[in-house]
N, C-alpha and C. Protein backbone atom coordinates (compact mmCIF):
# COMPACT_ATOMS: atom_id res chain seq x y z
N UNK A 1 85.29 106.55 133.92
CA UNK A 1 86.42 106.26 134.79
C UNK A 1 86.88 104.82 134.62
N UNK A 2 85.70 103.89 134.97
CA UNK A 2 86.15 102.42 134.65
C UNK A 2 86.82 102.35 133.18
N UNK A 3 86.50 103.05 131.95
CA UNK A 3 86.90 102.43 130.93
C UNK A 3 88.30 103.21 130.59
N UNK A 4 88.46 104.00 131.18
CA UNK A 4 90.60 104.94 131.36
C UNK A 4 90.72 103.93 132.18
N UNK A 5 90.42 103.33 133.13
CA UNK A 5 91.30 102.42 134.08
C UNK A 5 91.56 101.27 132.91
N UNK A 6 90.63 100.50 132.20
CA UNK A 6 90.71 99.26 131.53
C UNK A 6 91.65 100.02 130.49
N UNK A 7 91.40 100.87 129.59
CA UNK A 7 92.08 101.08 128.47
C UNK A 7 93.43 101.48 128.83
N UNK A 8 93.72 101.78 129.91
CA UNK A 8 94.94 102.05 130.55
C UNK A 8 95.75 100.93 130.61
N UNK A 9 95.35 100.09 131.30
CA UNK A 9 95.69 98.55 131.37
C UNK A 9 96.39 97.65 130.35
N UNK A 10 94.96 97.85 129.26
CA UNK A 10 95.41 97.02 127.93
C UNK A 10 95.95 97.61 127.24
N UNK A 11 96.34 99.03 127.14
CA UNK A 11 97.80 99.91 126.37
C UNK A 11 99.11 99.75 127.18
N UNK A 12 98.82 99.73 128.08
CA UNK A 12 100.44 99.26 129.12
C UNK A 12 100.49 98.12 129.12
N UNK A 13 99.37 96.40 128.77
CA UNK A 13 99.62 95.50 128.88
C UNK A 13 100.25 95.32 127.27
N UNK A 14 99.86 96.52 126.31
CA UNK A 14 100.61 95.81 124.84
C UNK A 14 101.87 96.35 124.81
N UNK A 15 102.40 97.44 125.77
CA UNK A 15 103.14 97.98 125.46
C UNK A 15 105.01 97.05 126.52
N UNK A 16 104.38 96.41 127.75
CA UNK A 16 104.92 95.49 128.13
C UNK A 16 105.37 94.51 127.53
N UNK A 17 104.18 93.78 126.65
CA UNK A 17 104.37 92.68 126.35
C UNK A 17 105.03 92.85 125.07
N UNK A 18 105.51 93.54 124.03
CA UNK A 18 106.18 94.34 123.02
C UNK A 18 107.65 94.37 123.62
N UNK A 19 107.69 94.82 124.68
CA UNK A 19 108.79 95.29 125.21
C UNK A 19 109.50 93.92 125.26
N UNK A 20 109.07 92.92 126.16
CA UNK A 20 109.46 91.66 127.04
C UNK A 20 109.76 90.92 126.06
N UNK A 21 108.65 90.54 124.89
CA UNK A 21 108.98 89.90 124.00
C UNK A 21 109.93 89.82 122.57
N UNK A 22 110.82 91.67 123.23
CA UNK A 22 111.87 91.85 122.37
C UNK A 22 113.20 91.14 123.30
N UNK A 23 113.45 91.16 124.89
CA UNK A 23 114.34 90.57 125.12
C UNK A 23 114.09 89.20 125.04
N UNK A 24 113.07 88.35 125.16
CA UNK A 24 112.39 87.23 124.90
C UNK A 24 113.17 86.65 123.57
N UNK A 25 112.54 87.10 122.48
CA UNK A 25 112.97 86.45 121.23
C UNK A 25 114.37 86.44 120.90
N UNK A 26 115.37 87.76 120.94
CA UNK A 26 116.79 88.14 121.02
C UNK A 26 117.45 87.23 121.99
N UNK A 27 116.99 86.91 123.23
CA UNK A 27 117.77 85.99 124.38
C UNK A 27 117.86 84.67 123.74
N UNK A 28 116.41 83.87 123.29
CA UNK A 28 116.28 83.08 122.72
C UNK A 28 117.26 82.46 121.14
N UNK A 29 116.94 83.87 120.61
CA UNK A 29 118.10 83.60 119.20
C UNK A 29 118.99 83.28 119.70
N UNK A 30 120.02 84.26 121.07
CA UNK A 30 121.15 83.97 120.69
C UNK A 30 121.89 83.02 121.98
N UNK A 31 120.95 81.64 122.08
CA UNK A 31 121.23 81.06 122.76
C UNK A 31 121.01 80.87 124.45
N UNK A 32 120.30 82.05 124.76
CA UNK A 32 120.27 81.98 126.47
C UNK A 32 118.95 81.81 126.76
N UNK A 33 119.05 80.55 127.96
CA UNK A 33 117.63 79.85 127.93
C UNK A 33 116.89 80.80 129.23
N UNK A 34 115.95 81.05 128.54
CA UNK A 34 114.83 81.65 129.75
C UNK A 34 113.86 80.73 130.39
N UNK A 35 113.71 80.84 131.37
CA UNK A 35 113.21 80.70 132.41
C UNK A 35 111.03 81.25 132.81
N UNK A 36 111.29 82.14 132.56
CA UNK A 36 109.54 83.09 132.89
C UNK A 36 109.95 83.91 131.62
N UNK A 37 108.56 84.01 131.06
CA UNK A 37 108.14 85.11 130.48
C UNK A 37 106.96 85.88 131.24
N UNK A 38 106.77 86.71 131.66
CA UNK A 38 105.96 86.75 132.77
C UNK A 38 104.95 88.42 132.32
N UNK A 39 103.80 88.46 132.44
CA UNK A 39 103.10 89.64 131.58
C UNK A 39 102.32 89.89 133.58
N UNK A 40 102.87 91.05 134.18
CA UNK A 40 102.68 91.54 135.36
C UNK A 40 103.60 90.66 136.17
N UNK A 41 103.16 91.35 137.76
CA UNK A 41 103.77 91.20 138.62
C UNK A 41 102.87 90.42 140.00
N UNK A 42 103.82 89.62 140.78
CA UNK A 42 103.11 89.47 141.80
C UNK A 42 102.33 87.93 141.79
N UNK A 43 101.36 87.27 142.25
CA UNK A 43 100.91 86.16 142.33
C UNK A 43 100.61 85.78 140.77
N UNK A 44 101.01 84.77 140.73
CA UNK A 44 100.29 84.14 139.13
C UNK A 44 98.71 83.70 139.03
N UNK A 45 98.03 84.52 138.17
CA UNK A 45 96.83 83.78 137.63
C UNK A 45 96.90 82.87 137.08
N UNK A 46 97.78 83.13 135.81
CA UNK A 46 97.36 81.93 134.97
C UNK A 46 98.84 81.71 134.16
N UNK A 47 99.17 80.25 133.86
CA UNK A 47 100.75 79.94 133.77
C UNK A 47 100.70 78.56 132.91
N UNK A 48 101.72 78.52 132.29
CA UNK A 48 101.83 77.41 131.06
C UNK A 48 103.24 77.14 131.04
N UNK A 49 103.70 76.26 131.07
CA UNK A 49 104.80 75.87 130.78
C UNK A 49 105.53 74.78 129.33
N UNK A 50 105.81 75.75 128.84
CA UNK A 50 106.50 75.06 127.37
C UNK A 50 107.87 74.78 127.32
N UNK A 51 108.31 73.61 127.49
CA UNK A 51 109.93 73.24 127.19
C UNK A 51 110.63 73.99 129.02
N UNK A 52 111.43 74.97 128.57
CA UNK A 52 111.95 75.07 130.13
C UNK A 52 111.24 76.51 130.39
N UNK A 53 110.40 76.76 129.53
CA UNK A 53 109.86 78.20 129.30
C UNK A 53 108.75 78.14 130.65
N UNK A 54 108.62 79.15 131.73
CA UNK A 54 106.97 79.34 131.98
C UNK A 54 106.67 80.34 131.86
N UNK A 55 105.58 80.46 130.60
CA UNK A 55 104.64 81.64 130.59
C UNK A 55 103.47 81.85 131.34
N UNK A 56 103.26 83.25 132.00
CA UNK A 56 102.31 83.47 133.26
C UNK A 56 101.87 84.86 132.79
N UNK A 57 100.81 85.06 133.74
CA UNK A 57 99.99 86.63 133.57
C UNK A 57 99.86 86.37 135.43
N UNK A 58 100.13 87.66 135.21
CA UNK A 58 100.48 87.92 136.93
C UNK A 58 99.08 88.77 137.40
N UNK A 59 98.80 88.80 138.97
CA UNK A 59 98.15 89.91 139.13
C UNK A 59 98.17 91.55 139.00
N UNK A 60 99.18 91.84 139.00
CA UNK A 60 99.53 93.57 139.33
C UNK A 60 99.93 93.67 137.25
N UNK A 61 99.02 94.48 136.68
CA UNK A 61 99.56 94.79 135.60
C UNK A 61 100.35 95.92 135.29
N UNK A 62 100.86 96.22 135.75
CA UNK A 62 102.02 97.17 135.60
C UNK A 62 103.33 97.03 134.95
N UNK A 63 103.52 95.81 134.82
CA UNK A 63 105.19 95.36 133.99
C UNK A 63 105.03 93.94 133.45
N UNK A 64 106.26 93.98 133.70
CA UNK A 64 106.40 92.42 133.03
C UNK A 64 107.92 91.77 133.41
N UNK A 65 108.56 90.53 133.33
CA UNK A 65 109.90 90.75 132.98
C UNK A 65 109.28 89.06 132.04
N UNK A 66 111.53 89.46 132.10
CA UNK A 66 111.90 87.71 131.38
C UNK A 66 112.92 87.55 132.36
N UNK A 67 113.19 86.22 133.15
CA UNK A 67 113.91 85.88 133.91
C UNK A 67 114.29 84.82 132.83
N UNK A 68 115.76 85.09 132.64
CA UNK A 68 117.04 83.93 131.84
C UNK A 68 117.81 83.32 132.66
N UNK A 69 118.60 82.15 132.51
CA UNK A 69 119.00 81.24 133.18
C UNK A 69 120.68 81.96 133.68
N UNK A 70 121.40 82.29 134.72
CA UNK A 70 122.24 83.01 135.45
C UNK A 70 121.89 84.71 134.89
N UNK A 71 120.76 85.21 135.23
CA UNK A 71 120.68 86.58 134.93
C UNK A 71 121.35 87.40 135.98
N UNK A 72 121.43 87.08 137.35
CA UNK A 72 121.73 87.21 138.86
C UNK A 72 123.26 86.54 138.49
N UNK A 73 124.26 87.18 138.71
CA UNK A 73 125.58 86.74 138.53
C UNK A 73 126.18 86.32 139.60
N UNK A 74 125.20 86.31 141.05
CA UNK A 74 125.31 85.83 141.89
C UNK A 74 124.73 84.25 142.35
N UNK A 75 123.67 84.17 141.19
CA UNK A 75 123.00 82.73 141.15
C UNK A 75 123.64 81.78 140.66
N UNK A 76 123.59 80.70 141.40
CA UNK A 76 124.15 79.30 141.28
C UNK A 76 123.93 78.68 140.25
N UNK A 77 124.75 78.71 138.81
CA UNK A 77 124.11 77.88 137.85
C UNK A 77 124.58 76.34 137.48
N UNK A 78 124.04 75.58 137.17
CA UNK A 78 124.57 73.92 136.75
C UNK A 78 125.44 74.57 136.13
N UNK A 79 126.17 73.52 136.20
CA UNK A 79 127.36 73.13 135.01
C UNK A 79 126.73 73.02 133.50
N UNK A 80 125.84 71.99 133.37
CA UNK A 80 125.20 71.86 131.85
C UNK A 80 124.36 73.01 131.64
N UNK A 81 124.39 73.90 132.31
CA UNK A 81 123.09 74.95 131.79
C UNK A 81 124.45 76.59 131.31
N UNK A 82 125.50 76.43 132.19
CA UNK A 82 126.40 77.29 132.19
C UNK A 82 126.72 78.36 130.53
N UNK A 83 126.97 77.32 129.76
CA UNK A 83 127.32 77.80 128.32
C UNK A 83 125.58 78.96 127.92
N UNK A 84 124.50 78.68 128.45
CA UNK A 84 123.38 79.31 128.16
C UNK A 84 122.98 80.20 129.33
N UNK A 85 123.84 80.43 129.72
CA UNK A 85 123.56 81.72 130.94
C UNK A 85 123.87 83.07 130.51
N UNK A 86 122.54 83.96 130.89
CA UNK A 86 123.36 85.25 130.85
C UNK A 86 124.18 86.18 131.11
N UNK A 87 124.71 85.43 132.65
CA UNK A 87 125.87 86.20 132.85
C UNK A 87 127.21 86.08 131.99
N UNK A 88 127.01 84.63 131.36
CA UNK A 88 128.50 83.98 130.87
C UNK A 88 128.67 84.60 129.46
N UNK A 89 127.43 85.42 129.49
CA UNK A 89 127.66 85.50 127.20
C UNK A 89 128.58 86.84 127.33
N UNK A 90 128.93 87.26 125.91
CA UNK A 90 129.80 87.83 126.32
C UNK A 90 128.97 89.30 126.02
N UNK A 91 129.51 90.20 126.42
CA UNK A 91 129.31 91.43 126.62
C UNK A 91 127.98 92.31 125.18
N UNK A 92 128.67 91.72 124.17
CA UNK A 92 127.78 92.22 122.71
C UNK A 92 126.40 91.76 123.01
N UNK A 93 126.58 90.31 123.46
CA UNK A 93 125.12 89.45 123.47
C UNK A 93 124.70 90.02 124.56
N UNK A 94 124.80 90.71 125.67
CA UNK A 94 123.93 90.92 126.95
C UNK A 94 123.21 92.19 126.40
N UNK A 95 124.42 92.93 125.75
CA UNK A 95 123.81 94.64 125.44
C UNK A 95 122.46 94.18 124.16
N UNK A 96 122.83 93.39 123.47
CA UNK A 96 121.92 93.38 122.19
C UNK A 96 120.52 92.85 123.32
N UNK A 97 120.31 91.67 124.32
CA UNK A 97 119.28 91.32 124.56
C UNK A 97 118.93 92.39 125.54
N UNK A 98 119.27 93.26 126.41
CA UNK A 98 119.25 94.08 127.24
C UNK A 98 118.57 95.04 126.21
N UNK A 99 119.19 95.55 125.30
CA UNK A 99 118.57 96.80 123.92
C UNK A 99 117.47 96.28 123.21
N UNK A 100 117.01 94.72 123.47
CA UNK A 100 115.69 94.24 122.31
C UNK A 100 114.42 95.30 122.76
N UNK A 101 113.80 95.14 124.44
CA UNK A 101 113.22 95.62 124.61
C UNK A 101 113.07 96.92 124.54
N UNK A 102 113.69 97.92 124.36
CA UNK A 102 113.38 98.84 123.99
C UNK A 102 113.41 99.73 122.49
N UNK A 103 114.54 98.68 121.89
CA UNK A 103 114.34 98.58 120.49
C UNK A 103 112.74 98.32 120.06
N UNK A 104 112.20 96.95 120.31
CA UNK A 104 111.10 96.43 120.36
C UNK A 104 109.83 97.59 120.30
N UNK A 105 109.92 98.38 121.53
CA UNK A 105 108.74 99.52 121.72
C UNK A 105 109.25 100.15 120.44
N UNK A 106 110.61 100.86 120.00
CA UNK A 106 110.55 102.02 119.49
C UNK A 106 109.73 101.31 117.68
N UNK A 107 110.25 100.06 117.45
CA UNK A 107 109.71 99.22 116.13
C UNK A 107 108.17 99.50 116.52
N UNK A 108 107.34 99.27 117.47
CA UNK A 108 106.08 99.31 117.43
C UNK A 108 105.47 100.68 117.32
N UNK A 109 106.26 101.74 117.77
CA UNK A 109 105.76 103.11 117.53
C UNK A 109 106.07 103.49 115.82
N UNK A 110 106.65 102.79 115.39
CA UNK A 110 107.49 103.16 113.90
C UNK A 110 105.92 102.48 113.11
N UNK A 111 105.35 101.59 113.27
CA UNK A 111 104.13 100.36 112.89
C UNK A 111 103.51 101.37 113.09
N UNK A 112 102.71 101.69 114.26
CA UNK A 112 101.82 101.63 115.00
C UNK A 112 101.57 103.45 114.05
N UNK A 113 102.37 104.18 113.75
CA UNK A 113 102.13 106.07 113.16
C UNK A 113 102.32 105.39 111.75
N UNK A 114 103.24 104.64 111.20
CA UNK A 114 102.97 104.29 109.85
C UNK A 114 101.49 103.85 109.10
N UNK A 115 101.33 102.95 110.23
CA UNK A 115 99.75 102.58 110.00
C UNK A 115 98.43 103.32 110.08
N UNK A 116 98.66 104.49 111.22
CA UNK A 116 98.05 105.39 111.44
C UNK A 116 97.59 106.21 109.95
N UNK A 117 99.03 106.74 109.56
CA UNK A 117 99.51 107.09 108.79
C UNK A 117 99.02 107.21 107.08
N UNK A 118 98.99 105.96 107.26
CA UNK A 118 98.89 104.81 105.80
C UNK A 118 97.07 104.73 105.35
N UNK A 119 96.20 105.20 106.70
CA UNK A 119 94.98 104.77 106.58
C UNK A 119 94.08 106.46 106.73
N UNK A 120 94.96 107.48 107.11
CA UNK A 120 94.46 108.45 107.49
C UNK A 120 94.24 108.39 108.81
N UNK A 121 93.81 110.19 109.64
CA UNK A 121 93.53 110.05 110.89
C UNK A 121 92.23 110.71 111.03
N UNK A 122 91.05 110.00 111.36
CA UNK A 122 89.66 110.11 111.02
C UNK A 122 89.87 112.10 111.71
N UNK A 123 88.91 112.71 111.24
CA UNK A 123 88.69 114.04 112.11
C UNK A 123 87.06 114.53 111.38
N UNK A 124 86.73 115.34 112.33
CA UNK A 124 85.32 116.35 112.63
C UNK A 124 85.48 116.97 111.13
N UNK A 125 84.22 117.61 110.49
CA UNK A 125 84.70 118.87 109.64
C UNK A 125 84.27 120.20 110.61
N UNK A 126 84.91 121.44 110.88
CA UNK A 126 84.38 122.69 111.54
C UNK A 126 83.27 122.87 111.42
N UNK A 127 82.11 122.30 111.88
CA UNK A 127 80.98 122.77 111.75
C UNK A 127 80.33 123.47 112.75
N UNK A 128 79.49 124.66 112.96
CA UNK A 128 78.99 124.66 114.06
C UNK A 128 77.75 124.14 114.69
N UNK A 129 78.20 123.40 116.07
CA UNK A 129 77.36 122.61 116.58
C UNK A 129 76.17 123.44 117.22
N UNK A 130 76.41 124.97 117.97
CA UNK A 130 74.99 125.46 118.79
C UNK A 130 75.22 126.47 119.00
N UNK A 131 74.10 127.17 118.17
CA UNK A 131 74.08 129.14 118.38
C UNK A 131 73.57 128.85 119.51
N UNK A 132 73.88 129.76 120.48
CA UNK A 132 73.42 130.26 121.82
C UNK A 132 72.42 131.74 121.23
N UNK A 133 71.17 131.94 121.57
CA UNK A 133 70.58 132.81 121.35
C UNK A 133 71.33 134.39 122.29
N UNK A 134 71.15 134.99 121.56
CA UNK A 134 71.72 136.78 122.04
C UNK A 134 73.05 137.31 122.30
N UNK A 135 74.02 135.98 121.64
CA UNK A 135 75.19 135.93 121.72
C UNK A 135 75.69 136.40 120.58
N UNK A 136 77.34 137.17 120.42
CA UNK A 136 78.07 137.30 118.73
C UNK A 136 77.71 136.38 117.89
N UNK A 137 77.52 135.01 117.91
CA UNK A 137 77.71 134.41 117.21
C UNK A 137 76.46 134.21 116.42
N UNK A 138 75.22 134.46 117.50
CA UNK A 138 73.94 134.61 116.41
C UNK A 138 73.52 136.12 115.39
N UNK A 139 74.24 137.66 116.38
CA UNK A 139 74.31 138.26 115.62
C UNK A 139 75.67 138.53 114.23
N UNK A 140 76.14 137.27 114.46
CA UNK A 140 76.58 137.70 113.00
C UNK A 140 76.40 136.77 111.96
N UNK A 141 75.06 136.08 112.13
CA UNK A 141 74.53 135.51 110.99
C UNK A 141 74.72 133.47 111.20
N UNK A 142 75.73 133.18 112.21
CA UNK A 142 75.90 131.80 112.36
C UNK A 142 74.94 130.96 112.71
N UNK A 143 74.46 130.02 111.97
CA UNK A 143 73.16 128.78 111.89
C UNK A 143 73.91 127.68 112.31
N UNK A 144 73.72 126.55 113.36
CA UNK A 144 73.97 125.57 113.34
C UNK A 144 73.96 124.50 112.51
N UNK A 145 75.17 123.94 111.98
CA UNK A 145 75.39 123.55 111.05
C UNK A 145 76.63 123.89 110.44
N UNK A 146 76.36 124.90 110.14
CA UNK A 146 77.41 126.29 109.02
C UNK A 146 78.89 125.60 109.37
N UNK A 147 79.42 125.38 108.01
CA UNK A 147 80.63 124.93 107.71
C UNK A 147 81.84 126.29 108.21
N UNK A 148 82.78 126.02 108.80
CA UNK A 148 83.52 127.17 109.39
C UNK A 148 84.65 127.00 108.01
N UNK A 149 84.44 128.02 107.35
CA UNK A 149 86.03 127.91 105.82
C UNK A 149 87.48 128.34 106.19
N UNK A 150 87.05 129.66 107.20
CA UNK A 150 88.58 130.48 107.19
C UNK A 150 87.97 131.36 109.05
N UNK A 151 89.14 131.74 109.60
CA UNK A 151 89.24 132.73 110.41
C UNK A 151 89.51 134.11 110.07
């Protein structure tokens, strides 16, 4: 149980942070300054701040966002910060950074089966693992072990 809860966690924490860090990098290219990169929700554990960037890991792992500078078209932005807001870009640039993140996941599922893919996907050979005594399967000759060929 504990280890579906953890492995749960750290597949939704790569699959967040994949996501976030497609509107992340795209916002960034094309000029609009962010604010949080933020991996969960809720009180901050642990937080770094680079340039105007703060990166944090939150308590609640369930999401993530990126907060950019006028994302809220209702928020008050400076004057000098204005030209790098996201409300102000124009329409192409919101849809492209709005579409990274989920572009982003679908690139990691494209990796993630290629690679699969590329290396093989380990499997069992049919063998049988345990005659049950007085059952079909011992009267018709099956030894544990015995390679299964055909049905």
């Amino acid at each position: 149980m504990l280890t579906t809860i953890i492995s749960t966690i750290i597949v939704l924490g790569i699959l967040v942070f994949v996501h976030e860090l497609g509107h992340f990098l795209l916002a960034k290219k094309l000029g609009v300054g962010v604010l949080t990169f933020s991996l969960g929700f809720g009180p901050k554990i642990f937080w770094k701040k680079i340039g105007e960037t703060q990166y944090q890991i939150a308590a609640v792992p369930l999401g993530g966002f990126v907060k950019m500078i006028g994302e809220n078209p209702e928020e008050e932005v400076k004057e000098e910060l204005r030209g790098r807001s996201f409300s102000n870009q124009p329409v192409w640039k919101r849809a492209l950074i709005i579409g990274a993140g989920p572009f982003f996941n679908f690139f990691l599922a494209i990796v993630l089966f290629s690679t699969i893919n590329l290396f093989g996907i380990p499997y069992s050979l049919p063998k049988v693992g345990e005659v049950n005594p007085g059952l079909p399967a011992e009267a018709a000759g099956l030894k544990k072990g015995d390679l299964i060929l055909s049905i």
